[in-house]
C-alpha atoms as a PDB file:
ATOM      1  CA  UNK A   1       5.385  22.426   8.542  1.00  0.00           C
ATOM      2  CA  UNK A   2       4.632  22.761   4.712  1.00  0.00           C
ATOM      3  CA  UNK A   3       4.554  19.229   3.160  1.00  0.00           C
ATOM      4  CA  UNK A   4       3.115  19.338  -0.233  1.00  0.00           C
ATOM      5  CA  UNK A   5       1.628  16.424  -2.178  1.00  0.00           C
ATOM      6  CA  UNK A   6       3.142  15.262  -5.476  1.00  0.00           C
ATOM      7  CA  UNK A   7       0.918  12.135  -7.379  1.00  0.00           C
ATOM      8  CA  UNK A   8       2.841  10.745 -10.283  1.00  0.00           C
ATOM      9  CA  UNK A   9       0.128  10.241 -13.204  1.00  0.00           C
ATOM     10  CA  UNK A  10       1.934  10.056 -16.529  1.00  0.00           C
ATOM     11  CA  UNK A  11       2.762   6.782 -16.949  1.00  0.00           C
ATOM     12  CA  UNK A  12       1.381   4.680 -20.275  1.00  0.00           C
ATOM     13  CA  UNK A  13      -0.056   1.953 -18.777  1.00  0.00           C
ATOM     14  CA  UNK A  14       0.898  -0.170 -21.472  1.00  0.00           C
ATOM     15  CA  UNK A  15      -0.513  -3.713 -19.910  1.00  0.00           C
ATOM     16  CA  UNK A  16      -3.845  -1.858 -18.715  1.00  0.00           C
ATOM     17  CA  UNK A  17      -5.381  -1.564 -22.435  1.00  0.00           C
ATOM     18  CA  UNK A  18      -6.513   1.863 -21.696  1.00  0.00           C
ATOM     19  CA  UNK A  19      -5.843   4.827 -19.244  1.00  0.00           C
ATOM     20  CA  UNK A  20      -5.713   3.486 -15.876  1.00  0.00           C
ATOM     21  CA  UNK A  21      -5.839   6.691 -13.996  1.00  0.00           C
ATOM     22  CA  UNK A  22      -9.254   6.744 -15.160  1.00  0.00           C
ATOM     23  CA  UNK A  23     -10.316   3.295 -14.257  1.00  0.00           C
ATOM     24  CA  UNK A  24     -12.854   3.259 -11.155  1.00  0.00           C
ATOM     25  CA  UNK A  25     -12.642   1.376  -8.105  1.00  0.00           C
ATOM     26  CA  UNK A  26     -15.561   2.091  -5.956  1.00  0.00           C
ATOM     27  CA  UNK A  27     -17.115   4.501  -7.908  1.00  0.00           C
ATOM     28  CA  UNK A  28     -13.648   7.093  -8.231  1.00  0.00           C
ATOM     29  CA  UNK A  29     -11.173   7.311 -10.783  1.00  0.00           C
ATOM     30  CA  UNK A  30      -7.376   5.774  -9.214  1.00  0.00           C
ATOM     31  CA  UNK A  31      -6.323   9.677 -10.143  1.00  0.00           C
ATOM     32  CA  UNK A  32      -9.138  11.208  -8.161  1.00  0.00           C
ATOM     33  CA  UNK A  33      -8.443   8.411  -5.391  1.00  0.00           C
ATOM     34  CA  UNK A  34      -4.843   9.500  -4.690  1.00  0.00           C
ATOM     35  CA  UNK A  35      -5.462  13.146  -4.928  1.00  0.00           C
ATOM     36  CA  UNK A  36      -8.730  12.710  -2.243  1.00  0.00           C
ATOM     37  CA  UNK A  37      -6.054  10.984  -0.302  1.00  0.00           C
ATOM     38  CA  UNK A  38      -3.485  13.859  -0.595  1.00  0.00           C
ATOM     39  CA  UNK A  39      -5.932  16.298   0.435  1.00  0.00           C
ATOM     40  CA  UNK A  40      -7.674  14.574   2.745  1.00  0.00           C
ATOM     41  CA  UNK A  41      -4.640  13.480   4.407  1.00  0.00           C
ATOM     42  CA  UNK A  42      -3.697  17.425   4.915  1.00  0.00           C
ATOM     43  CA  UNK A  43      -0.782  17.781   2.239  1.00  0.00           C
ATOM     44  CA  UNK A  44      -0.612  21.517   0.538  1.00  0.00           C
ATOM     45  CA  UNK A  45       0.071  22.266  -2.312  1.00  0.00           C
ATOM     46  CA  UNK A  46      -1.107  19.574  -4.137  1.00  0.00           C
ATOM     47  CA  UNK A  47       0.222  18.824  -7.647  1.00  0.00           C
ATOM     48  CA  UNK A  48      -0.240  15.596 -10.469  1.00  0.00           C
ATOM     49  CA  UNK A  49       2.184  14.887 -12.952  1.00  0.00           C
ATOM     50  CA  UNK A  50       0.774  13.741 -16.250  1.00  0.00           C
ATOM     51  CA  UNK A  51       1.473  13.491 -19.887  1.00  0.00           C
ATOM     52  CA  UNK A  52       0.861  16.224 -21.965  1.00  0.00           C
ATOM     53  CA  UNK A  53      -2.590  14.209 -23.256  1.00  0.00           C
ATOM     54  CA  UNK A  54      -5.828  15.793 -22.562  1.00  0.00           C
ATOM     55  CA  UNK A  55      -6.585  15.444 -18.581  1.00  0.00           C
ATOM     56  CA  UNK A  56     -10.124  15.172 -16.087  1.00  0.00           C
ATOM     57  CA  UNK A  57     -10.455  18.095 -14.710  1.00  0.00           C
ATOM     58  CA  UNK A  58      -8.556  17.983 -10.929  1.00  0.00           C
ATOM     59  CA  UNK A  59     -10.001  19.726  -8.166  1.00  0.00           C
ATOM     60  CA  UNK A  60      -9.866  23.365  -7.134  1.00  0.00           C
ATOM     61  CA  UNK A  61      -6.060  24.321  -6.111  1.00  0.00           C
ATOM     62  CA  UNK A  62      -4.362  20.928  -7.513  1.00  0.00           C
ATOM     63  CA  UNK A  63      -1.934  21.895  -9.455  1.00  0.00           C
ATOM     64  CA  UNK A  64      -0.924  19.984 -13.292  1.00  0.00           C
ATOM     65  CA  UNK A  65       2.567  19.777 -13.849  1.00  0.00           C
ATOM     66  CA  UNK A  66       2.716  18.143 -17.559  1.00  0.00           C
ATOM     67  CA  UNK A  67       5.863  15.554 -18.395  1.00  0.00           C
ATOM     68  CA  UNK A  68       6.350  16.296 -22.092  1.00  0.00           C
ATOM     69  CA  UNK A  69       8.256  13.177 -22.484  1.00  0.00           C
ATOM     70  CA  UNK A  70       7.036  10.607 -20.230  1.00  0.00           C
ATOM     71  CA  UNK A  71       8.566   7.895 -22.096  1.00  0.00           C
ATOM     72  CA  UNK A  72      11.817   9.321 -20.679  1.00  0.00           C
ATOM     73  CA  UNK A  73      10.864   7.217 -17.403  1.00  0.00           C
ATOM     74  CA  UNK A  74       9.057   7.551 -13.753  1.00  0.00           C
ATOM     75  CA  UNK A  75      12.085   9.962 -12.640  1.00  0.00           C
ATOM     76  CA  UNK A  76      11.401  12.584 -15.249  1.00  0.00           C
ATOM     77  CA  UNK A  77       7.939  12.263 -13.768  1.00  0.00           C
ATOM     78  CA  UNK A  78       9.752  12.817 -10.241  1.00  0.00           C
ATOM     79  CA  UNK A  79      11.419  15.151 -10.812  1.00  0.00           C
ATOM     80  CA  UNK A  80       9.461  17.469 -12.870  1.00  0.00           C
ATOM     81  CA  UNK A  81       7.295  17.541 -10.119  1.00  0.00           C
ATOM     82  CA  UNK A  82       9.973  18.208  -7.209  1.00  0.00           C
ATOM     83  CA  UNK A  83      10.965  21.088  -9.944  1.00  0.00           C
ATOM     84  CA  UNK A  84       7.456  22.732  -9.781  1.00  0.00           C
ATOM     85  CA  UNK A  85       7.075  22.597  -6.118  1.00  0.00           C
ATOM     86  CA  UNK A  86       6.879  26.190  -4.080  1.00  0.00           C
ATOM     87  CA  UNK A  87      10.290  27.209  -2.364  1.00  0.00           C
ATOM     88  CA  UNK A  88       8.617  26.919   1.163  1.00  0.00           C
ATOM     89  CA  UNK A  89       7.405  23.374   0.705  1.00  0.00           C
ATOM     90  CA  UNK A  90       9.860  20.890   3.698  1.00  0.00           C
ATOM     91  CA  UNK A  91       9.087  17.516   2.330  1.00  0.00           C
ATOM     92  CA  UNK A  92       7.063  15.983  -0.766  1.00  0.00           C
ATOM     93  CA  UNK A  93       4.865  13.008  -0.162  1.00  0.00           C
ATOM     94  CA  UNK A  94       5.484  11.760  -3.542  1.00  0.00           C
ATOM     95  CA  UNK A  95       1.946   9.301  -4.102  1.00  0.00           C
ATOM     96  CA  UNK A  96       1.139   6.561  -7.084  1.00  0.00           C
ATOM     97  CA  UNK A  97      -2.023   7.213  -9.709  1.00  0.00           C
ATOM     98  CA  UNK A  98      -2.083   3.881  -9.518  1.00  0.00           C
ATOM     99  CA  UNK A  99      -2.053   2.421  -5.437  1.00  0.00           C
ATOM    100  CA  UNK A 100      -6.352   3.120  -5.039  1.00  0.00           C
ATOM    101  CA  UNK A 101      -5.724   1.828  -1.558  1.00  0.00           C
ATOM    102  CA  UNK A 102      -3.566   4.341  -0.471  1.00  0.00           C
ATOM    103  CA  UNK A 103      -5.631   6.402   1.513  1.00  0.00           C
ATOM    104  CA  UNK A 104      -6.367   9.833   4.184  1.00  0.00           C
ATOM    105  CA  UNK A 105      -4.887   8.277   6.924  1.00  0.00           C
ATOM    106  CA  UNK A 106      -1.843   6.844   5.856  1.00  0.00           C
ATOM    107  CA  UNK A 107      -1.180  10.122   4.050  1.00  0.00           C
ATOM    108  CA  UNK A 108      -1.107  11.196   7.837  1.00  0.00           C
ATOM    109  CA  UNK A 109       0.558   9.060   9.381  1.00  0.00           C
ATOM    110  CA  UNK A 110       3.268   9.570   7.465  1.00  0.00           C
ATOM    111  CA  UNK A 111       3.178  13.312   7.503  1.00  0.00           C
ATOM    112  CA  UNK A 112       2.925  13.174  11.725  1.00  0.00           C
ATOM    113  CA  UNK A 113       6.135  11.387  11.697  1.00  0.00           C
ATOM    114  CA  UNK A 114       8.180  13.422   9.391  1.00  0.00           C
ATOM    115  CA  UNK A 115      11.041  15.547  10.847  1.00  0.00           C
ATOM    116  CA  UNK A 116      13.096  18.095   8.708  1.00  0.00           C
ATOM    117  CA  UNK A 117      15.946  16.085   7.346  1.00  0.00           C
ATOM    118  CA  UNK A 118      13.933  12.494   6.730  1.00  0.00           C
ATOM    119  CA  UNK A 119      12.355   9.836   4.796  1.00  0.00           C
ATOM    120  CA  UNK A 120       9.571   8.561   6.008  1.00  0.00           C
ATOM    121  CA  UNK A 121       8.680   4.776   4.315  1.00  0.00           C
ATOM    122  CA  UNK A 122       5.295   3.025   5.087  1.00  0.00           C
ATOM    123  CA  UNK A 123       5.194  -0.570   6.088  1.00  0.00           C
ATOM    124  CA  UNK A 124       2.785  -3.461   6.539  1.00  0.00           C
ATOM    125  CA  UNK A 125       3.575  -6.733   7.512  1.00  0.00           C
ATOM    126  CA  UNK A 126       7.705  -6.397   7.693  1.00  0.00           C
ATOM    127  CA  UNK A 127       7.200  -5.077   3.579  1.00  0.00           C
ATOM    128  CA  UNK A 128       7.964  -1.111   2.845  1.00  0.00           C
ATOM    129  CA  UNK A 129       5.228   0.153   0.342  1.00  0.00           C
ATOM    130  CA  UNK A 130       3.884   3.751  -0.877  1.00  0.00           C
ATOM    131  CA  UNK A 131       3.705   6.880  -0.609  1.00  0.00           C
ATOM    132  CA  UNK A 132       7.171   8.145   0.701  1.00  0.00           C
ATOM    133  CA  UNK A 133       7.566  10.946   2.095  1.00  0.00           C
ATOM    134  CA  UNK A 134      10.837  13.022   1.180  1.00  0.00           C
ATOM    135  CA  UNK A 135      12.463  16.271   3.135  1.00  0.00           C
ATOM    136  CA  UNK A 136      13.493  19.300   1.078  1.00  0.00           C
ATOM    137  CA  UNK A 137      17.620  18.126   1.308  1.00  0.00           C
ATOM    138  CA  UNK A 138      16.790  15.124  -0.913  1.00  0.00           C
ATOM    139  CA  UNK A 139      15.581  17.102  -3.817  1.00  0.00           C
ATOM    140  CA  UNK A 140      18.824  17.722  -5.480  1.00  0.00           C
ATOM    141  CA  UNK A 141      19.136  13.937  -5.400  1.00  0.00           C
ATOM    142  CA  UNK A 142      15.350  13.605  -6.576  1.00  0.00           C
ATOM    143  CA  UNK A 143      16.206  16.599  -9.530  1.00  0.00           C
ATOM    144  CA  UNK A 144      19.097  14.185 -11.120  1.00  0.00           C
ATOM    145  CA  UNK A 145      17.283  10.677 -11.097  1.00  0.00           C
ATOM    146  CA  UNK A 146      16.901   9.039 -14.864  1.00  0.00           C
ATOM    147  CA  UNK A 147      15.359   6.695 -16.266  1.00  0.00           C
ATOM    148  CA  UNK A 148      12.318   4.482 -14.968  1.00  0.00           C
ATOM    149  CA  UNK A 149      12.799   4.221 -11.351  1.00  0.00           C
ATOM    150  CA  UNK A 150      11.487   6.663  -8.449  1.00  0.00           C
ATOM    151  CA  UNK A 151      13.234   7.413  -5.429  1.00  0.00           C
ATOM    152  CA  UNK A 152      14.469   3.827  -4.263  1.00  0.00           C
ATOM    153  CA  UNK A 153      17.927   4.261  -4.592  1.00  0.00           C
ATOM    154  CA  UNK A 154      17.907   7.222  -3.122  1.00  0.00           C
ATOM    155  CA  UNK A 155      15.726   6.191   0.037  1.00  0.00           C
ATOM    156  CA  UNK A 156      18.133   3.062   0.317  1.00  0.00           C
ATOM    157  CA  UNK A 157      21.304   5.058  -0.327  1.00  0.00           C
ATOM    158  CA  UNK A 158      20.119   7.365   2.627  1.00  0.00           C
ATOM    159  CA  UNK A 159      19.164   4.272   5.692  1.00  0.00           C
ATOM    160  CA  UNK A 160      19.808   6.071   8.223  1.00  0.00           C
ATOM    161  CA  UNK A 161      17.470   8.922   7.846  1.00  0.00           C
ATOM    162  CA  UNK A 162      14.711   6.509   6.888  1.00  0.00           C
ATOM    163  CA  UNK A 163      11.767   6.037   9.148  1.00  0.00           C
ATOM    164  CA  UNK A 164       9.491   3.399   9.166  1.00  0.00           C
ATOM    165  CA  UNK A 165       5.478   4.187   9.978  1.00  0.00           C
ATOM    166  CA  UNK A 166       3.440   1.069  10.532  1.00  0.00           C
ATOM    167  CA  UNK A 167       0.506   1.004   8.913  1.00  0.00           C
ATOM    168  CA  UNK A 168      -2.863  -0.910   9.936  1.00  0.00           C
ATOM    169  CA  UNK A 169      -3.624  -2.806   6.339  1.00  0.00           C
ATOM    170  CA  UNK A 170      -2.125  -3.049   2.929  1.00  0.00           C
ATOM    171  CA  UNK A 171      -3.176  -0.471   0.735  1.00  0.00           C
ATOM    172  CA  UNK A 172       0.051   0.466   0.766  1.00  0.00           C
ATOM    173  CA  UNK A 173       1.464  -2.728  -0.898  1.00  0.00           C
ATOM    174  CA  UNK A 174      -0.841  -2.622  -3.536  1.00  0.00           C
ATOM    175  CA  UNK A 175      -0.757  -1.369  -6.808  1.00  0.00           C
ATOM    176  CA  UNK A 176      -2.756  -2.278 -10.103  1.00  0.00           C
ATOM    177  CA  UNK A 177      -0.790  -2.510 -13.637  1.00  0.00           C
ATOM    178  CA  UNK A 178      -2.815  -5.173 -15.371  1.00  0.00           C
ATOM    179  CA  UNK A 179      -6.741  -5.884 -15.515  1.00  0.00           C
ATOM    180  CA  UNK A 180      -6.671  -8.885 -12.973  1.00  0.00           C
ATOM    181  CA  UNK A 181      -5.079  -6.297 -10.735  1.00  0.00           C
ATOM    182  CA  UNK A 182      -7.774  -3.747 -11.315  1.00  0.00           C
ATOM    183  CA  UNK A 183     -10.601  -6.805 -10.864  1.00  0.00           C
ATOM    184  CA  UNK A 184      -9.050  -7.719  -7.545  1.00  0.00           C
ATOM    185  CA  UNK A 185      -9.761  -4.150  -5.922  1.00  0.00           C
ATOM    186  CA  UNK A 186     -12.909  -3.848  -7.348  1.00  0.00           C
ATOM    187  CA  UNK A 187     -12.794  -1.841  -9.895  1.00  0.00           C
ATOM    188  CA  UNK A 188     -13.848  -1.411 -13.070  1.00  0.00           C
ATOM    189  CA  UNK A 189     -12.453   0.177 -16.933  1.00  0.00           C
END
């Protein structure tokens, strides 16, 4: 099964006081973090959505898809990136620049319980977090989201195809928009 990896990277990061994808937590960028996990985790292709700003070079066979207009919202992010994605890919694992806790194995967990035709949502302690992971059928849906919102509405609009993969700690749950955040995991601007 072909599940490619799609990490979302444009955003402004208005509360961070700089560019947060480049902020290190234990030594790595959160961009390089979420990639590492993507590939680690066995997704292929691999692509980043970012702004059209000068990027950090990305490993060997990632592929940048640039967001001209990222103002326009997460979902232009989203869907650019389902847009760009090879006609054999079955499901995107759509991953978050900035969730540094998000790692290899829950990248495959999800993928070893994704069937053609699902969602799969990760959860920790009763709470659904990130990455989801999204069969082809959805991308129509995906291709017409607006705004600044990912693919909630369309996971909750769609229950009963949802599956939930429990996950053994809660890097899933969290992300880091504001300097305390970063502090808290570690890292470092």
């Amino acid at each position: 099964m072909s599940l490619a990896g799609l990490v979302l990277a444009a955003g402004r990061a208005s509360r961070m006081g700089g560019d947060k994808r480049l902020m290190r937590v234990e030594g790595r960028s959160m961009l390089e973090r979420a990639v590492e996990a993507a590939l680690a985790g066995g997704l292929s292709p691999v692509l980043v959505v970012t702004g059209p700003e000068p990027q950090p070079g990305l490993p060997a066979g990632v592929v940048r898809v640039v967001n001209a207009d990222p103002g326009r919202g997460m979902a232009s992010s989203l869907a650019g990136g389902v847009a760009a994605l090879p006609g054999e890919v079955e499901g995107v694992m759509v991953l978050l620049a900035d969730m540094p806790r998000v790692n290899a194995a829950h990248v495959a967990a999800l993928a070893a319980a994704f069937r053609p035709g699902g969602i799969c949502v990760p959860v920790f302690g009763g709470r659904r977090g990130n990455p989801v992971l999204l069969a082809r059928r959805f991308f129509p849906e995906v291709l017409a989201l607006t705004g600044d919102k990912g693919a909630r509405g369309l996971i909750a609009g769609h229950a009963d195809c949802v599956v939930e993969v429990a996950v053994s700690d809660d890097g899933i749950l969290i992300d880091v928009d504001t300097p305390e955040a970063l502090r808290a995991v570690g890292g470092v601007s």
